[in-house]
N, C-alpha and C. Protein backbone atom coordinates (compact mmCIF):
# COMPACT_ATOMS: atom_id res chain seq x y z
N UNK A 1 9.72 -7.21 -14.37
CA UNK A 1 8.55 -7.39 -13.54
C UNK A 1 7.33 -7.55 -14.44
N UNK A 2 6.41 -8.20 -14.22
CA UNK A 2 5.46 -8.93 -15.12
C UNK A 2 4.43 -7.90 -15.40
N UNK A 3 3.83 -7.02 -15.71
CA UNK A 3 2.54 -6.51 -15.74
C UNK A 3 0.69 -6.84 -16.23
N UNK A 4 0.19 -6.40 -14.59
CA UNK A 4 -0.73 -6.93 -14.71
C UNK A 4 -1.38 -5.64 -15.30
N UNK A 5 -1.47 -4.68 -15.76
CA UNK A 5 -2.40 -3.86 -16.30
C UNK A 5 -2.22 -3.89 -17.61
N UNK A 6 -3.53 -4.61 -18.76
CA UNK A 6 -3.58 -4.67 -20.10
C UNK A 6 -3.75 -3.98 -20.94
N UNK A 7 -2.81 -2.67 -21.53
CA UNK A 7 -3.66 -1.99 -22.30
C UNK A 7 -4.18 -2.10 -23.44
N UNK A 8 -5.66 -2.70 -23.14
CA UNK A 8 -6.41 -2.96 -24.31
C UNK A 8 -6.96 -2.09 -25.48
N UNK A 9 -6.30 -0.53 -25.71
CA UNK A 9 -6.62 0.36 -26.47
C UNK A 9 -7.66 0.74 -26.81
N UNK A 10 -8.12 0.15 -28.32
CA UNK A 10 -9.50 0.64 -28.99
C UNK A 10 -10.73 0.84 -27.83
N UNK A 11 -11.67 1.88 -28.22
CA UNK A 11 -12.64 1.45 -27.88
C UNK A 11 -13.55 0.22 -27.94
N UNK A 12 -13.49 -0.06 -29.48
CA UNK A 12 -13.97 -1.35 -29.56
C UNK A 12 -13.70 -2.62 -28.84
N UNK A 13 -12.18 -2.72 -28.12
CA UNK A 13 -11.57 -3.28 -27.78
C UNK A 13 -12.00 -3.52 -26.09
N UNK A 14 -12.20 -2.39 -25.70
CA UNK A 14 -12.67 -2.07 -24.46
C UNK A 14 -13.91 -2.44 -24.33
N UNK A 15 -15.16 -2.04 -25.33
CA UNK A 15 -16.48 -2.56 -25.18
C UNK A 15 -16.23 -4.26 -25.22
N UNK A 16 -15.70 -5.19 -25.92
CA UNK A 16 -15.70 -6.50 -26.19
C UNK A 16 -14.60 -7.07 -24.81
N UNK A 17 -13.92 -6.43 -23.94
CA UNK A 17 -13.17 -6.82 -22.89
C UNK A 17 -14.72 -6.74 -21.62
N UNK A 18 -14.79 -5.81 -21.89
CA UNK A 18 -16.13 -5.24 -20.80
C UNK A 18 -17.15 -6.68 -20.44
N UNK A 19 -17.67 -7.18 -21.74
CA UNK A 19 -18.59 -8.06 -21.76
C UNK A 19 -17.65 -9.64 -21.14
N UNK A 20 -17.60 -9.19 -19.92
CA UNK A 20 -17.35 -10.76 -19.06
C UNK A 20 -17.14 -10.91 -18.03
N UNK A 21 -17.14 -11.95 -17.84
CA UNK A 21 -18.55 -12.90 -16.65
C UNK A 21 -17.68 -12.87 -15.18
N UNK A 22 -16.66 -12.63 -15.17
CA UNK A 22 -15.71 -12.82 -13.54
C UNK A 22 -15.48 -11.51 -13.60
N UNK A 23 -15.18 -10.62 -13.98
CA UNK A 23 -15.11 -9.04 -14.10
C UNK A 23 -15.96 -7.95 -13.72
N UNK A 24 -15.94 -7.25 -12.76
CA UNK A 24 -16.81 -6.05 -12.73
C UNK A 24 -15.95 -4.62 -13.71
N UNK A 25 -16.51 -3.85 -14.27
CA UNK A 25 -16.28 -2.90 -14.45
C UNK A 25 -16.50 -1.59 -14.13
N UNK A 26 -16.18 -0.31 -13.73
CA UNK A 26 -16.69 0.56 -12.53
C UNK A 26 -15.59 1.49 -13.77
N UNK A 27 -16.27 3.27 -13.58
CA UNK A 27 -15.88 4.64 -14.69
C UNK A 27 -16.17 4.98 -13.60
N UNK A 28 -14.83 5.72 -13.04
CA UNK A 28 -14.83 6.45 -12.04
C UNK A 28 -14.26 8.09 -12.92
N UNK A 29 -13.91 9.26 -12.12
CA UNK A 29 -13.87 10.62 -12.43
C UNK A 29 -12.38 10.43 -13.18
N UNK A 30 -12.57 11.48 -14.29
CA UNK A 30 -11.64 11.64 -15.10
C UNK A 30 -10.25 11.64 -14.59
N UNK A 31 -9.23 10.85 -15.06
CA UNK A 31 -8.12 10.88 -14.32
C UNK A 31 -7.33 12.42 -14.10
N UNK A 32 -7.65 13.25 -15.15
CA UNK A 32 -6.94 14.34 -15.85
C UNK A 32 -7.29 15.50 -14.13
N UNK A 33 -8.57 14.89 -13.57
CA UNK A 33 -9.31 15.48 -12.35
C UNK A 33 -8.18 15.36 -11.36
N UNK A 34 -6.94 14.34 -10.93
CA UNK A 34 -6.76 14.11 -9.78
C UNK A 34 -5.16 14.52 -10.32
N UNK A 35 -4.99 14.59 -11.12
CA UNK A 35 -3.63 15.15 -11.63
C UNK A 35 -2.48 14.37 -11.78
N UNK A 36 -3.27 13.30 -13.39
CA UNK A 36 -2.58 11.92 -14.12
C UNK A 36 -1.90 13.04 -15.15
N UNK A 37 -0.74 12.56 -15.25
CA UNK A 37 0.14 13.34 -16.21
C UNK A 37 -0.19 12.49 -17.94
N UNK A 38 0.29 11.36 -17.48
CA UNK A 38 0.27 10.21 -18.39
C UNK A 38 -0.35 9.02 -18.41
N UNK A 39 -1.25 9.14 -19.42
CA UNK A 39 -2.78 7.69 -18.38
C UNK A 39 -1.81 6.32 -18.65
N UNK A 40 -1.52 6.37 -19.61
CA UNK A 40 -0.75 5.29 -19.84
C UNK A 40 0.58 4.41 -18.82
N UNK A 41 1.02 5.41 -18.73
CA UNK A 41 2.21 5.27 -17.56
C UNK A 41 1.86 4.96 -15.88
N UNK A 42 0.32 6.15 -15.77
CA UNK A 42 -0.04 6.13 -14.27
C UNK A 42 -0.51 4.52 -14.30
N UNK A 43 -0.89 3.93 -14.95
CA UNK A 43 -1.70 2.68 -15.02
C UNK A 43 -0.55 1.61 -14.71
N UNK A 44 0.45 2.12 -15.70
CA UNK A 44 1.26 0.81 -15.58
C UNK A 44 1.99 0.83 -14.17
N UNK A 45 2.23 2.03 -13.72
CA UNK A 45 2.91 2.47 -12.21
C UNK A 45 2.01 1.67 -11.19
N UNK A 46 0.66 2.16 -11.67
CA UNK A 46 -0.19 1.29 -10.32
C UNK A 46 0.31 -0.03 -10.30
N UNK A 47 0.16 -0.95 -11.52
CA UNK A 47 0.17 -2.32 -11.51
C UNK A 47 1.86 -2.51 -10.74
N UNK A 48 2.91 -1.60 -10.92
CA UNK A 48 4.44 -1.88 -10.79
C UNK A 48 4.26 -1.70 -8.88
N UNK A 49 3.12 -0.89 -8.52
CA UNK A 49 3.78 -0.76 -7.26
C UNK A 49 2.88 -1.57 -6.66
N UNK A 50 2.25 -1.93 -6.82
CA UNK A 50 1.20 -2.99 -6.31
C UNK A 50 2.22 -4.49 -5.96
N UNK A 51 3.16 -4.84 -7.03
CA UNK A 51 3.80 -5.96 -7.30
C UNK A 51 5.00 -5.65 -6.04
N UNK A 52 5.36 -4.23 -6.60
CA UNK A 52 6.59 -4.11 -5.64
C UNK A 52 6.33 -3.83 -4.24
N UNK A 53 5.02 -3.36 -4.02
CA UNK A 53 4.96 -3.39 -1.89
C UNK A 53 4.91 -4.65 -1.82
N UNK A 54 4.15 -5.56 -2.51
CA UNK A 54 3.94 -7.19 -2.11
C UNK A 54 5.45 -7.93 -2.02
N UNK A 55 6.39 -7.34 -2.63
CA UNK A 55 7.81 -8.06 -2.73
C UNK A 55 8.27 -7.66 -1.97
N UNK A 56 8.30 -6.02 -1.50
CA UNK A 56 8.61 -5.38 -0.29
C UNK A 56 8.45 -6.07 0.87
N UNK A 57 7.44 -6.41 1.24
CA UNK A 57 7.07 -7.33 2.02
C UNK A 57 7.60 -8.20 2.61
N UNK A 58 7.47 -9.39 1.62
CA UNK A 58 7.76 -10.33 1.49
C UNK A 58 9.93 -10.73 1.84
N UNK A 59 10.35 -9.82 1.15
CA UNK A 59 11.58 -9.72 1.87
C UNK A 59 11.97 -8.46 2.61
N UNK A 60 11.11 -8.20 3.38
CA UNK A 60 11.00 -7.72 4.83
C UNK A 60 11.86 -6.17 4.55
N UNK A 61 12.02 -5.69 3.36
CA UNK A 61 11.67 -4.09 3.35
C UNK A 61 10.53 -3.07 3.48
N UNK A 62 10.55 -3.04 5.02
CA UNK A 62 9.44 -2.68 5.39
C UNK A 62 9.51 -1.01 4.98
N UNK A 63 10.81 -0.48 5.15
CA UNK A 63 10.36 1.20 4.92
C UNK A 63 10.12 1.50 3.43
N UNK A 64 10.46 0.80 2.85
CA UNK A 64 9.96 0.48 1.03
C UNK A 64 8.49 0.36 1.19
N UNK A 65 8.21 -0.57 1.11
CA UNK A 65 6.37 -1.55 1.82
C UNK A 65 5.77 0.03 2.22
N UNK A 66 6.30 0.67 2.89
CA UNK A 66 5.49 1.66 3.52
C UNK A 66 5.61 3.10 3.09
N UNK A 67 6.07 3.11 1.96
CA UNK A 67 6.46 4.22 0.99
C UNK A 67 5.73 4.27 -0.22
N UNK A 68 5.32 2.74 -0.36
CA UNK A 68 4.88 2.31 -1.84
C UNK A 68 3.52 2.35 -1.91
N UNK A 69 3.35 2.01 0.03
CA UNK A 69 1.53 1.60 -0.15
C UNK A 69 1.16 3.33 0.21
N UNK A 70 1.98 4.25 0.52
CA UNK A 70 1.61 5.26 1.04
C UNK A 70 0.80 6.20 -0.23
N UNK A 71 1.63 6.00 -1.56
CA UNK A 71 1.53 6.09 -2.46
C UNK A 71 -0.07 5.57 -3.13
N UNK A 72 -0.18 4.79 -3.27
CA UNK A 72 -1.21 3.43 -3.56
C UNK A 72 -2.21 4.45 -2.57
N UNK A 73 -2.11 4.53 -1.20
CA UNK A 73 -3.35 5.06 -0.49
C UNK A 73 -3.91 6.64 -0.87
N UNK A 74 -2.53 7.48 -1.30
CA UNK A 74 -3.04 9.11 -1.54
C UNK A 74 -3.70 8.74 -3.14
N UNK A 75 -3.40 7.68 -4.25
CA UNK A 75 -3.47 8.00 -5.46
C UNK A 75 -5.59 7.67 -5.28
N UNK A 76 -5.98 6.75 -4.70
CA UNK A 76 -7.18 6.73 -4.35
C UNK A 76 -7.91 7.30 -3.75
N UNK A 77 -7.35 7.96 -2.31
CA UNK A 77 -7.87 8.97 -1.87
C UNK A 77 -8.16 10.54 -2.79
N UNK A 78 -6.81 10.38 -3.85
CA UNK A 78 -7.44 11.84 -4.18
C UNK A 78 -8.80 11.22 -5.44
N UNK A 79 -9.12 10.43 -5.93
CA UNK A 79 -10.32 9.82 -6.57
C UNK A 79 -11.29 10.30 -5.53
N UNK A 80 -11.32 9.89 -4.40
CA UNK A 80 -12.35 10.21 -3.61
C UNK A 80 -12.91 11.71 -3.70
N UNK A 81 -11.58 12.02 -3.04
CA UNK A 81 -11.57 13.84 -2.83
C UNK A 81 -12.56 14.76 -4.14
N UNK A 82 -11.65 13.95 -5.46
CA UNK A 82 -12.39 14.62 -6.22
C UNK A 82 -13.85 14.58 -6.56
N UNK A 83 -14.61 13.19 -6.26
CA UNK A 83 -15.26 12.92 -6.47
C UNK A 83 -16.71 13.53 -5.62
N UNK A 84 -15.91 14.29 -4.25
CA UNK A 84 -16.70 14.51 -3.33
C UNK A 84 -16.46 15.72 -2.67
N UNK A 85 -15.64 16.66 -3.34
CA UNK A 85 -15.46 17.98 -2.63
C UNK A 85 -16.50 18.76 -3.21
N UNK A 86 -17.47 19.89 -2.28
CA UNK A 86 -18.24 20.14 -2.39
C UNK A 86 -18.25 21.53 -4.05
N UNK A 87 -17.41 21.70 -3.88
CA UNK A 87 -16.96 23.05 -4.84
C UNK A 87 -16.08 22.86 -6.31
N UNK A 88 -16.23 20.86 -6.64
CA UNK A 88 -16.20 20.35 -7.91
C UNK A 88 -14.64 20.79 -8.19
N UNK A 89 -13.44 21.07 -7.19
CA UNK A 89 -12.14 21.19 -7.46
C UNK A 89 -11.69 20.09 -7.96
N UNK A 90 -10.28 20.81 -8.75
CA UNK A 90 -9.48 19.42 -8.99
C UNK A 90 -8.43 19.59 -8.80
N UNK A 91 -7.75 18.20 -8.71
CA UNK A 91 -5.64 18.27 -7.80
C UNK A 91 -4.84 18.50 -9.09
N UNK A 92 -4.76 19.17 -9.69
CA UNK A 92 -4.03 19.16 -10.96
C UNK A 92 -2.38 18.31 -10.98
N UNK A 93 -1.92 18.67 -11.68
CA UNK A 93 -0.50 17.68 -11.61
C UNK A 93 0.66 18.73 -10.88
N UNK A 94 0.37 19.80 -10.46
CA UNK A 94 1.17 20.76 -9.73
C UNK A 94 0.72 20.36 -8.10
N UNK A 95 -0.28 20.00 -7.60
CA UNK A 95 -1.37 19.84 -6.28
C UNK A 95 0.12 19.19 -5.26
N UNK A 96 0.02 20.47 -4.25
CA UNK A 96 0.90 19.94 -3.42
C UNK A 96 0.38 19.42 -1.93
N UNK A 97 -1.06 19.02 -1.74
CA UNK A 97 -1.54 18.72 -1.13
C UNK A 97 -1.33 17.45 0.27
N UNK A 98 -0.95 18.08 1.17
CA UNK A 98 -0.37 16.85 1.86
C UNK A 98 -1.48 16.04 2.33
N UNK A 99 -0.83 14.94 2.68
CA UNK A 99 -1.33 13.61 2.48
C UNK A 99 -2.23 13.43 3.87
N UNK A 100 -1.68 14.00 5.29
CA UNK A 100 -2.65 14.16 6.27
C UNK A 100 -3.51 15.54 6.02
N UNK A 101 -3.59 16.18 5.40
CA UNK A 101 -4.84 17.47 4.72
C UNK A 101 -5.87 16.20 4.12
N UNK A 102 -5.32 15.71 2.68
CA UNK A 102 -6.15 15.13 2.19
C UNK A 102 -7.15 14.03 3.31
N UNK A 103 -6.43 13.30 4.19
CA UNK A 103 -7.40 12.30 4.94
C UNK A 103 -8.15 13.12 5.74
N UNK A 104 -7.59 14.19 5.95
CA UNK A 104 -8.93 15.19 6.93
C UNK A 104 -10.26 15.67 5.97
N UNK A 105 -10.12 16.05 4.79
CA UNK A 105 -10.42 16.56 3.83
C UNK A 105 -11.41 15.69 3.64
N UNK A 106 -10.90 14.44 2.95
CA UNK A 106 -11.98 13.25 2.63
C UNK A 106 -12.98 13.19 3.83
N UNK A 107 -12.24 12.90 4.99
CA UNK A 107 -13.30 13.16 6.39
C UNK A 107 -14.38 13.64 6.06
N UNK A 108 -13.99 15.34 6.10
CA UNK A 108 -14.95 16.15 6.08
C UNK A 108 -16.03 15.60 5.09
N UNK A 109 -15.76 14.90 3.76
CA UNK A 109 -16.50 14.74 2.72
C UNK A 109 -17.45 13.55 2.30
N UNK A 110 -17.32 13.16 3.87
CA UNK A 110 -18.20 11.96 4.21
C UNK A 110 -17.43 10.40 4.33
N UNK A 111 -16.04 10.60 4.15
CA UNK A 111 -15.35 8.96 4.38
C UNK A 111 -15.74 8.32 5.16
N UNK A 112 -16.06 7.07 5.05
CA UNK A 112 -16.12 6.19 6.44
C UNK A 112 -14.94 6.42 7.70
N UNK A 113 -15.70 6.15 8.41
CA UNK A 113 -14.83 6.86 9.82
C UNK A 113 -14.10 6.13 9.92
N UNK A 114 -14.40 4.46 10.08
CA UNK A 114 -13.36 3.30 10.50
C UNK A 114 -12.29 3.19 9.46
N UNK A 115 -12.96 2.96 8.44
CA UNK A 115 -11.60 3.27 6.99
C UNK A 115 -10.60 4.54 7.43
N UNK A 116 -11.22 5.65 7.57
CA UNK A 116 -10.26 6.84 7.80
C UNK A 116 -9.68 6.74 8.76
N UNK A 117 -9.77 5.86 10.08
CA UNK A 117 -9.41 5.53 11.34
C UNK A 117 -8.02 4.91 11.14
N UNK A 118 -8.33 3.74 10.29
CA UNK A 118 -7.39 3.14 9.57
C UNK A 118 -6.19 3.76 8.81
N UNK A 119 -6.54 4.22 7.70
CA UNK A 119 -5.71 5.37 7.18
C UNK A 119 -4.80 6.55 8.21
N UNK A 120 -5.68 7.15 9.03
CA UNK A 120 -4.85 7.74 10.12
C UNK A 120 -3.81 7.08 10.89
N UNK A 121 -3.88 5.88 11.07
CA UNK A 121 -2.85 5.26 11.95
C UNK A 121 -2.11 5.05 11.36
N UNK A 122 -1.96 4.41 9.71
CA UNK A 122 -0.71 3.99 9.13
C UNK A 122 -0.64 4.98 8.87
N UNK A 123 -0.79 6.23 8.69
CA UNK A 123 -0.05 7.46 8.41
C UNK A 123 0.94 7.85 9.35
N UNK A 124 0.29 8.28 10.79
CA UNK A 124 1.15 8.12 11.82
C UNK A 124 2.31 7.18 11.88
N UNK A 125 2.12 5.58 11.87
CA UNK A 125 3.50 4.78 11.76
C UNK A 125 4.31 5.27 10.72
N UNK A 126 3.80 5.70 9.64
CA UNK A 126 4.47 6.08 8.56
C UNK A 126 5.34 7.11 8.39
N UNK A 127 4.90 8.14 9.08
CA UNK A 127 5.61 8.90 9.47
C UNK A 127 6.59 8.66 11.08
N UNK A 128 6.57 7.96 11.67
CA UNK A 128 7.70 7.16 12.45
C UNK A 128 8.73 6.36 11.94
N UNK A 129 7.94 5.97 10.95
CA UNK A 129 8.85 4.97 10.03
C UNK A 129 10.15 5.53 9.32
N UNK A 130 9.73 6.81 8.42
CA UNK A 130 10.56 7.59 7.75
C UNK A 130 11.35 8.43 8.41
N UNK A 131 10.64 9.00 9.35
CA UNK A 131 11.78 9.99 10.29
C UNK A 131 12.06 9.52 11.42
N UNK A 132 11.73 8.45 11.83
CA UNK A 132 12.45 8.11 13.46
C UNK A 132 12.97 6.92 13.08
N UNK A 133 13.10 6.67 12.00
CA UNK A 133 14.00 4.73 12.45
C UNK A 133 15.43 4.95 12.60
N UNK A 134 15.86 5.99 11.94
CA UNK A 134 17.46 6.07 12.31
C UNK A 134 17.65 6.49 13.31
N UNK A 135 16.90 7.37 13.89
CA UNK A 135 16.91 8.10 15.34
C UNK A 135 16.51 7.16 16.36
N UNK A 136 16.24 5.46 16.35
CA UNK A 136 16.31 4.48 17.42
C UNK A 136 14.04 4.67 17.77
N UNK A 137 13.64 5.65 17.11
CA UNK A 137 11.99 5.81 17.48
C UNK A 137 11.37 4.38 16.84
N UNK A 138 11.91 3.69 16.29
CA UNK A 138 10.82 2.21 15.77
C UNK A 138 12.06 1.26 15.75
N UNK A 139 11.98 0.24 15.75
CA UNK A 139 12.68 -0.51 15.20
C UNK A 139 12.01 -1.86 14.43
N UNK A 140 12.93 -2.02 13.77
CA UNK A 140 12.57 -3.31 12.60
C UNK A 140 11.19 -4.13 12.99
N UNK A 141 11.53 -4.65 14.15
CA UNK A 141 10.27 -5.95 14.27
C UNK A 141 8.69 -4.76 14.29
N UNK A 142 8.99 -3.62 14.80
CA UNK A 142 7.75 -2.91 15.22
C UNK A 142 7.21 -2.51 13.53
N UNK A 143 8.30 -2.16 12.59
CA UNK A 143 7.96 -1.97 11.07
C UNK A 143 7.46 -2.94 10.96
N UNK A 144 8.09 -4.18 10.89
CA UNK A 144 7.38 -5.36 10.46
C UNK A 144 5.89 -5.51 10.97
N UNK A 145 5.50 -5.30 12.13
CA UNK A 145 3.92 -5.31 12.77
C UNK A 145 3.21 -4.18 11.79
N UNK A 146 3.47 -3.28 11.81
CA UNK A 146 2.67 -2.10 10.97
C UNK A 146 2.22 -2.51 9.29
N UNK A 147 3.13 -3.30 8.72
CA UNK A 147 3.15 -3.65 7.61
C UNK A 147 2.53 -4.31 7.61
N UNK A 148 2.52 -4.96 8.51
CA UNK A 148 2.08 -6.61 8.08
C UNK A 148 0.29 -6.32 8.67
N UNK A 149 -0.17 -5.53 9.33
CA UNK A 149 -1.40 -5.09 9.61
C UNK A 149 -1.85 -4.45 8.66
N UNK A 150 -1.22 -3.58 7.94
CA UNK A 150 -1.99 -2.98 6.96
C UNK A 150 -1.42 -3.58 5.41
N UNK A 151 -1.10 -4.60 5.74
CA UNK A 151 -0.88 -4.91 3.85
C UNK A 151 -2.82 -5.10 3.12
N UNK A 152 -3.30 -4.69 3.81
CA UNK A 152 -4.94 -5.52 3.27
C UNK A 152 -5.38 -4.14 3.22
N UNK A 153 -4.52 -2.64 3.84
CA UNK A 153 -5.24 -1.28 3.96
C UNK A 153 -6.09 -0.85 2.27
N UNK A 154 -4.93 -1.09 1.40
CA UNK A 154 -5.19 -0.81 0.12
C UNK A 154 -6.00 -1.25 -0.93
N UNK A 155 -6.12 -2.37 -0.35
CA UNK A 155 -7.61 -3.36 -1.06
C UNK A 155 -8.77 -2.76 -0.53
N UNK A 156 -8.56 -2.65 0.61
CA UNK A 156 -10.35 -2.10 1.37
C UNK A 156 -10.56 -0.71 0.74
N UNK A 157 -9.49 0.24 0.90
CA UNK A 157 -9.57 1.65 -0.01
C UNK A 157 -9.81 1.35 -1.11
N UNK A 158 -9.31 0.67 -1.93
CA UNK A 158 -9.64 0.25 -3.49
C UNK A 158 -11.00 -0.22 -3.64
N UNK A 159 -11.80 -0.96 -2.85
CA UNK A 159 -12.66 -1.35 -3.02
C UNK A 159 -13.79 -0.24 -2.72
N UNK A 160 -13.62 0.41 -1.20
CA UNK A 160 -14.76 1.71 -0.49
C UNK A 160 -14.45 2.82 -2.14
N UNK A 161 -13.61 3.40 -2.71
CA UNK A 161 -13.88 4.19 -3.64
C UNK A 161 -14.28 3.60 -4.72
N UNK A 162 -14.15 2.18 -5.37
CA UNK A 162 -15.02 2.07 -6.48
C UNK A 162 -16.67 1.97 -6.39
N UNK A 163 -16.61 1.79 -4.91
CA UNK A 163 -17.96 1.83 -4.62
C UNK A 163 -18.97 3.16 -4.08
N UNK A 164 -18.03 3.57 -3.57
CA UNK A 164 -18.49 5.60 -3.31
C UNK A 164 -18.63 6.31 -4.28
N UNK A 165 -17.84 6.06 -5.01
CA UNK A 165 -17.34 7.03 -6.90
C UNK A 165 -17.07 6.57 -7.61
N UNK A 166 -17.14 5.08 -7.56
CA UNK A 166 -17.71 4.89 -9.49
C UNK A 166 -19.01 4.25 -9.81
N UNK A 167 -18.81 4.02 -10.98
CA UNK A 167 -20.31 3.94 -11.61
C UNK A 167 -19.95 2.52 -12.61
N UNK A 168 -21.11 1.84 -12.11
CA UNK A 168 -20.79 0.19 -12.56
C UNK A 168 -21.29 0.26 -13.55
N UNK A 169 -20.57 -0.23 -14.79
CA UNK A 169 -21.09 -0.09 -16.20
C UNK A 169 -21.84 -1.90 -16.60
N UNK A 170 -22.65 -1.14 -16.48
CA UNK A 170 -23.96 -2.66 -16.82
C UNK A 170 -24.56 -2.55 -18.42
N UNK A 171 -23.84 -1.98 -19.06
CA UNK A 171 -24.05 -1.54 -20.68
C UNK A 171 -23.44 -0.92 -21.07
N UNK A 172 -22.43 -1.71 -22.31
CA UNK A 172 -21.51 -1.36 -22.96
C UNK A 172 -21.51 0.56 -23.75
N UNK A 173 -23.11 0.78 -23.55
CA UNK A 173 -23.27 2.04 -24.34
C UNK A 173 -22.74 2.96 -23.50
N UNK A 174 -22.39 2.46 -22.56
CA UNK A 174 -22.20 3.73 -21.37
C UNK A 174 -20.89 4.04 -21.13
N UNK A 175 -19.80 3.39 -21.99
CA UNK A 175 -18.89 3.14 -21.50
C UNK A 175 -18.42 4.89 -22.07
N UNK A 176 -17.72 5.89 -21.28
CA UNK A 176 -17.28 7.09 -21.85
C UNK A 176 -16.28 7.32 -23.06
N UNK A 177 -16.26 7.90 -23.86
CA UNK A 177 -15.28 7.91 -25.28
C UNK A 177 -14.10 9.11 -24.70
N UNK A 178 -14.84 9.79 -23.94
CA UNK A 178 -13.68 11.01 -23.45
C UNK A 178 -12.11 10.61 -23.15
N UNK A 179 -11.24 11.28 -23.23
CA UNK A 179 -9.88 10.51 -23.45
C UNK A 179 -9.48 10.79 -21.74
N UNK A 180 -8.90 9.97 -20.59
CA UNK A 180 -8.89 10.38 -19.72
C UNK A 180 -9.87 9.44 -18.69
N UNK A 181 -10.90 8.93 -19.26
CA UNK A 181 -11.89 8.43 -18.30
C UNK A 181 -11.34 7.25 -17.87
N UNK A 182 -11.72 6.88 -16.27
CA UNK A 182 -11.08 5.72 -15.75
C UNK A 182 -11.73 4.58 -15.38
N UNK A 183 -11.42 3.84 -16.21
CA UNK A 183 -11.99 2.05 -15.57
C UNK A 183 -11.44 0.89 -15.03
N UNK A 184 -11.84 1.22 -13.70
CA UNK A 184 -10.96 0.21 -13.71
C UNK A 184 -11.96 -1.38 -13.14
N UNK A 185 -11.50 -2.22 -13.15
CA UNK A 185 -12.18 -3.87 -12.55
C UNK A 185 -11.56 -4.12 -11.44
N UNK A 186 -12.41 -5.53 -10.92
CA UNK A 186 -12.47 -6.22 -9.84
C UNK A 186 -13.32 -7.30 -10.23
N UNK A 187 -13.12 -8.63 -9.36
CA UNK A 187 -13.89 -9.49 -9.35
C UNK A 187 -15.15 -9.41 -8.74
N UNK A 188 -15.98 -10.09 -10.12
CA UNK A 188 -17.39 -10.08 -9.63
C UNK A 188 -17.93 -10.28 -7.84
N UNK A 189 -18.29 -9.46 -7.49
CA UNK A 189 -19.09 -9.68 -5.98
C UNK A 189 -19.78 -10.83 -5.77
């Protein structure tokens, strides 16, 4: 499977990637905050499951598709969480925090309602999905509708937290040296 996440190493390397023109860059809260074991690995995982819900998809493994993006939705939400719980906690790599706590949680911590609206419902299918499809509670074509409505859930989350909690680096001096710090891009607005 091809990977789209580059690890460009050096710092130096990073300041001279930074400087260009279709790219935004955004330093959001330390990964070490949300409970990244391995920065290296969590990075390349994002890029692997990103590829694999889209293939999921695409050949109509929907309870895959909806396992992968479920994933994809808590790993951003807890960015949020951390970024915005009032008492500066963090999810360490033990955090057994379930996944409808956390969307209440973020709630509380100012999420957009319609985004979280969103999030609540594919949680709900999601959990139909996993425990009622053998038991006759969903069937296939109804997976397929759920999926296929929220394949765009994870872009809009990706996008509402780089914009809630991170910090757009408009000068290379700013970029953090701390080992752990997270940057990630998007195309210029």
């Amino acid at each position: 499977m091809k990977k789209k996440v580059e690890n460009i190493g050096s710092y130096k390397n990073v300041q001279n990637t930074i400087i260009n023109e279709s790219q935004e860059f955004i330093i959001l809260p330390n990964g070490k905050n949300i409970g990244i074991i391995d920065f290296d690995k969590s990075l390349e995982n994002l890029s692997i499951i990103v590829d694999r819900a889209k293939s999921a998809l695409a050949n109509k493994f929907f309870i895959e598709f909806i396992s992968l993006k479920i994933q994809y939705l808590e790993y951003f939400l807890k960015i949020y969480w951390v970024s915005k719980n009032p008492k500066n906690e963090i999810l360490d790599e033990n955090n057994h925090k379930f996944f409808g706590t956390l969307i209440n949680e973020c709630k509380e911590y100012g999420f957009d309602s319609e985004l979280i609206e969103k999030i609540n419902r594919f949680n709900t299918e999601r959990v139909k999905a996993i425990h009622k499809f053998l038991m006759g509670g969903i069937n296939e074509s109804e997976l397929e509708i759920v999926c296929t409505e929220n394949s765009k859930l994870g872009n809009e989350l990706y996008n509402y937290v780089l914009d809630e909690c991170g910090e757009f680096i408009d000068d290379i001096e700013r970029i953090p040296k701390e080992v752990g710090s997270m940057i990630l891009s998007r195309p210029k607005k």
